[in-house]
Each structure stands twice: as structure tokens, then as C-alpha cells.
Protein backbone atom coordinates (compact mmCIF):
# COMPACT_ATOMS: atom_id res chain seq x y z
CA UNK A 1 -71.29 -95.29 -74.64
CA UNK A 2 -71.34 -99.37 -73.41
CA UNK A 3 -69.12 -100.09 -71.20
CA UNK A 4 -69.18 -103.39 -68.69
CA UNK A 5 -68.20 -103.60 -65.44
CA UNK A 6 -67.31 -107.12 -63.27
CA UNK A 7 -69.19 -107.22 -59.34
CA UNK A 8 -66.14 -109.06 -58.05
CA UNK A 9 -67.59 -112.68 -57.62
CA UNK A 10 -67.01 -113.32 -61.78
CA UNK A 11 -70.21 -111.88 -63.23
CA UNK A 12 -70.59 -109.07 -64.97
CA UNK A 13 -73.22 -106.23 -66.12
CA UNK A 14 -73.32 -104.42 -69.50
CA UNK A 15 -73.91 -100.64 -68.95
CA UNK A 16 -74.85 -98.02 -71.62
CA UNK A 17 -74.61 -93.95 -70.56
CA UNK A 18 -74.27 -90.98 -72.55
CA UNK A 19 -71.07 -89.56 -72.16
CA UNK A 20 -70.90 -86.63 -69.23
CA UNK A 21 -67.14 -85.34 -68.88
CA UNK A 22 -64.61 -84.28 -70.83
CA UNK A 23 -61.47 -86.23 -69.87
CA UNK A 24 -58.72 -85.15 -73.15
CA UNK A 25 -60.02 -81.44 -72.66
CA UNK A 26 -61.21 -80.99 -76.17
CA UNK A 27 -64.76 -79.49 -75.45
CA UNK A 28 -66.54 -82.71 -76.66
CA UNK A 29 -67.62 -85.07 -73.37
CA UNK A 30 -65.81 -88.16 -74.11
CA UNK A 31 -66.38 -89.89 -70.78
CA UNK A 32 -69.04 -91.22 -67.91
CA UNK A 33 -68.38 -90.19 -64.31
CA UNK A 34 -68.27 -93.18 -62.01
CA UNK A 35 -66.86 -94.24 -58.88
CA UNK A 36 -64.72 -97.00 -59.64
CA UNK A 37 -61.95 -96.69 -56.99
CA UNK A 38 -64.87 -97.32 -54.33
CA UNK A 39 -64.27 -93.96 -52.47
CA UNK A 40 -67.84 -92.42 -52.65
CA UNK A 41 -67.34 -90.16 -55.15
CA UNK A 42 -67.72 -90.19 -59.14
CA UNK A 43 -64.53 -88.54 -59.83
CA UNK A 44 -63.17 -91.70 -61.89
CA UNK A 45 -64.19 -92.26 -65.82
CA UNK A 46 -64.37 -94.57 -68.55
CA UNK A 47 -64.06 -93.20 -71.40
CA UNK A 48 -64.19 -94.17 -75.32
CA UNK A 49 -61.16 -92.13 -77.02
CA UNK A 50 -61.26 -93.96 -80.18
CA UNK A 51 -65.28 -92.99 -80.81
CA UNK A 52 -66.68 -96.43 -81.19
CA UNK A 53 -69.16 -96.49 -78.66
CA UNK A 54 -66.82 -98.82 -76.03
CA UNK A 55 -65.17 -97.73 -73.39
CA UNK A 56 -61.38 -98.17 -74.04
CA UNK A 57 -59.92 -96.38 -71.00
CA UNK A 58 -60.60 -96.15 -67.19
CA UNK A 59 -59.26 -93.11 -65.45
CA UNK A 60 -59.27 -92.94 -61.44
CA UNK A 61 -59.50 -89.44 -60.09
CA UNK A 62 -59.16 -87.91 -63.62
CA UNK A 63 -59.28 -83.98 -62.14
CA UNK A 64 -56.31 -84.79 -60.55
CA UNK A 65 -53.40 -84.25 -62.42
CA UNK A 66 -51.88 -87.57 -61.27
CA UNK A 67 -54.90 -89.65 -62.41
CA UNK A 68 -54.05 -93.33 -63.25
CA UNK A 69 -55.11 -94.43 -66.41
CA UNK A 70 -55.72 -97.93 -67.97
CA UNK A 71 -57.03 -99.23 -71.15
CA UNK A 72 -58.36 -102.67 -72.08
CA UNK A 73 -55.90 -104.90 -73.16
CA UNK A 74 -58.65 -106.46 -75.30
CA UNK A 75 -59.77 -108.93 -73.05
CA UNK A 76 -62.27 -106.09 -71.37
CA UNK A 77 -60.19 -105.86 -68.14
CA UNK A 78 -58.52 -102.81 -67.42
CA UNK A 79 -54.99 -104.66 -67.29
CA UNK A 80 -53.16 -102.50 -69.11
CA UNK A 81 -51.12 -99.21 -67.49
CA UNK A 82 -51.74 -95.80 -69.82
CA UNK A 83 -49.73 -94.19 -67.28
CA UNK A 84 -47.43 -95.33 -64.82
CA UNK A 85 -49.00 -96.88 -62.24
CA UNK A 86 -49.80 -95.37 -58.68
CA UNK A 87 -47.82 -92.71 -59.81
CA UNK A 88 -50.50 -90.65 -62.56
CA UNK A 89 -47.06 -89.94 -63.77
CA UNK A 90 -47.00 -90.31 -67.87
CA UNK A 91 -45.10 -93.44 -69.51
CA UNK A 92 -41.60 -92.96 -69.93
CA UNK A 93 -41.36 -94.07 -73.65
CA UNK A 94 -38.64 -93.85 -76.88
CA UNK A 95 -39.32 -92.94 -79.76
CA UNK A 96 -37.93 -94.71 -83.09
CA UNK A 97 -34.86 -92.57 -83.21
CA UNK A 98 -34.00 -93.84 -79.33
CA UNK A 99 -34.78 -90.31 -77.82
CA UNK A 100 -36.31 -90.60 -74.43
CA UNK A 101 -40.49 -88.85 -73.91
CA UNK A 102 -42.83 -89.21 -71.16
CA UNK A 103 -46.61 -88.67 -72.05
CA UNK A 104 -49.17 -90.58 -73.06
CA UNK A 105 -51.53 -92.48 -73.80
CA UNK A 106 -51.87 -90.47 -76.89
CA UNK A 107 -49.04 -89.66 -78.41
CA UNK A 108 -46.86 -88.56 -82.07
CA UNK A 109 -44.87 -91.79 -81.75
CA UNK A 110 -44.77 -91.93 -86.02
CA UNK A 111 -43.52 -88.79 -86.17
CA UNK A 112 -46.30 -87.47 -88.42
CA UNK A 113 -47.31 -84.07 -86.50
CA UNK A 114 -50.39 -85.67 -85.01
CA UNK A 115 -50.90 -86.96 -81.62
CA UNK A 116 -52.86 -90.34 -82.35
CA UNK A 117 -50.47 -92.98 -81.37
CA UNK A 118 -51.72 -94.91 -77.98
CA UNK A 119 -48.69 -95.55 -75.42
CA UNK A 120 -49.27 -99.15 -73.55
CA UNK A 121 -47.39 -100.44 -70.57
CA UNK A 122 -48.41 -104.38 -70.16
CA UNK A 123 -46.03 -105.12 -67.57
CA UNK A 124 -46.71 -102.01 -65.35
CA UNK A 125 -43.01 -100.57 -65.15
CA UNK A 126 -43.83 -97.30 -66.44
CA UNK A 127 -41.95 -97.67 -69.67
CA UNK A 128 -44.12 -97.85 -72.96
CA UNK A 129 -43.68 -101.75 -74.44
CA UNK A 130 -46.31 -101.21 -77.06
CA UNK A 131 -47.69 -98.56 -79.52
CA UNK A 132 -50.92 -98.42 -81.69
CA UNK A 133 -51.55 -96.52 -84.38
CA UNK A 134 -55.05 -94.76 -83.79
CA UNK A 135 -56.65 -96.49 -86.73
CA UNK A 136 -54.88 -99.53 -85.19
CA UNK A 137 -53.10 -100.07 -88.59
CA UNK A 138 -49.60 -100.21 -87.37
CA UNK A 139 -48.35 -101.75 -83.78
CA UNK A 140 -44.95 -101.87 -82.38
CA UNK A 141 -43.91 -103.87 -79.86
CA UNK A 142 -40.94 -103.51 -77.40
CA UNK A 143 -39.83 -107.80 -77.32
CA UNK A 144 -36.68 -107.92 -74.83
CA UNK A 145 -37.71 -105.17 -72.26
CA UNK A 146 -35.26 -102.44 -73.03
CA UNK A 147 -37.77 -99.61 -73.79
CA UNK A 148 -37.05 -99.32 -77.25
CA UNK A 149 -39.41 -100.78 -79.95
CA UNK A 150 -38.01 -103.91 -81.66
CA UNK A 151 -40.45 -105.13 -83.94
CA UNK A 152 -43.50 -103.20 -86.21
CA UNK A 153 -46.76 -105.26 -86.68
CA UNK A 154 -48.41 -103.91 -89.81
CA UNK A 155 -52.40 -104.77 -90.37
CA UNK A 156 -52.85 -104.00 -94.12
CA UNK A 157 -56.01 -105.43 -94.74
CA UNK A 158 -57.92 -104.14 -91.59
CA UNK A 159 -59.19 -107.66 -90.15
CA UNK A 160 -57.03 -106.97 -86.60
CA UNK A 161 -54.47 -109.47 -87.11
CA UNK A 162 -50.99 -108.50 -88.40
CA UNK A 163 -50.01 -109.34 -92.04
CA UNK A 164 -46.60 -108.14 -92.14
CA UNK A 165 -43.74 -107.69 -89.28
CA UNK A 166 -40.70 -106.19 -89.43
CA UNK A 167 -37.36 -105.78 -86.85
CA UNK A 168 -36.35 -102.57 -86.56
């Protein structure tokens, strides 16, 4: 797995590990044990969920069961809460009949029996304001702040820009 990592002063150093925990519990190590909270131990993770090779989640204290997690908003900073943050406590989200969850970051947001749907909380409230479909074919985005999703970004053709959107 690559994964990069910034010293602080603006630079930054590419990294590549084999994967040595297993942070979603499925028998399959998924993550590498690091020390990114700067407390002297490696019981913090990045991890690659999505099986690309990249690391698209950091994890701080990921034993615990009120580990913080964060994903890269695409930018390759870890700006982006996966659960709410401080807390370890799951995103509060809705799903597209307006009932009220908390989980995350994967979750059955599409209603379609699988849990494959990533939960993302941009503005750090704890209350999901974007979803992405695993095979990050479908988006939906929450637009005034109310917790529920407004609008669905559809990427038909698979080049990671949206071709269709739709209110909902």
C-alpha cells in the first residue's frame, strides 16, 4: 500500500508498506500500523478500503472503539471526518427516506442490502453531508446543511466527473 505523509514544514514523503492490521475486521489486513497522533505508539492506521493500493482512510487509536477516522477528501489531506470528530462516535446520517442512522464510513445508504456506501462529514459536525457509492458511480450531496441529501451526482461514464445531477 502507498500512502504519503507531510513533515509539517510543507514537504512531503511517499511511503509504500505491506498492509499489517486488520482495521474493518474481515480477516484480510487492510491497514499499516503507524503512529500518527505522535503518542509513541503505532496504534493509529492508514488504511486502503477501496483496494487500490492508496491509502484512503487514517484511523487514530483504531483498537479503541472510539477511534477517529478520516478519509482524503481528494486533495491527499486527511480533511475529511469518517466519524464524528473527537468523539470516535459514528456520523449521524439520513437516509433517502429521511430516517435518522449513525454508522459509518461504510454504509447501505442505497438501500441495496450491501454495506458499500462511504459516509463523509466535510464540515466536521458529525452529520453525514456526502455519500459515495463504493465504485464511486453515484454521489449525493447534502447542499443547505440540514442532514438530508438534496442533490444525486451520477458518473455514468466512469471518468470521475459527474454527467448527470438530479434534486431529490
Amino acid at each position: 500500500m502507498d500512502y504519503c505523509l507531510g513533515a509539517g514544514d510543507g514537504t512531503a514523503s511517499m511511503w509504500t508498506a505491506a498492509p499489517d492490521v486488520d482495521i474493518d475486521g474481515d480477516g484480510v489486513l487492510d491497514g499499516v500500523g503507524v503512529d500518527l497522533d505522535d503518542d509513541g505508539l503505532s496504534d493509529d492506521a492508514l488504511v486502503d478500503l477501496d483496494d487500490d493500493g492508496l491509502a484512503d482512510h487514517a484511523v487514530l487509536d483504531f483498537a479503541d472503539p472510539a477511534a477517529a477516522w478520516f478519509t482524503d477528501d481528494g486533495s491527499g489531506s486527511w480533511a475529511l471526518a469518517a466519524a464524528a470528530p473527537g468523539t470516535g462516535s459514528p456520523l449521524r446520517w439520513y437516509s433517502l427516506d429521511g430516517v435518522e442512522h449513525s454508522g459509518g464510513p461504510l454504509v447501505d445508504f442505497d438501500a441495496d442490502g450491501v454495506a458499500h456506501d462511504r459516509l463523509l462529514d466535510s464540515d466536521g459536525d458529525g452529520l453525514a453531508d456526502r455519500v459515495i457509492a463504493e465504485d464511486k458511480s453515484v454521489g449525493y450531496v447534502d447542499v443547505d446543511g440540514d442532514g438530508r441529501m438534496d442533490l444525486k451526482l451520477v458518473d455514468a461514464d466512469g471518468d470521475g466527473a459527474a454527467d448527470d445531477a438530479a434534486a431529490l
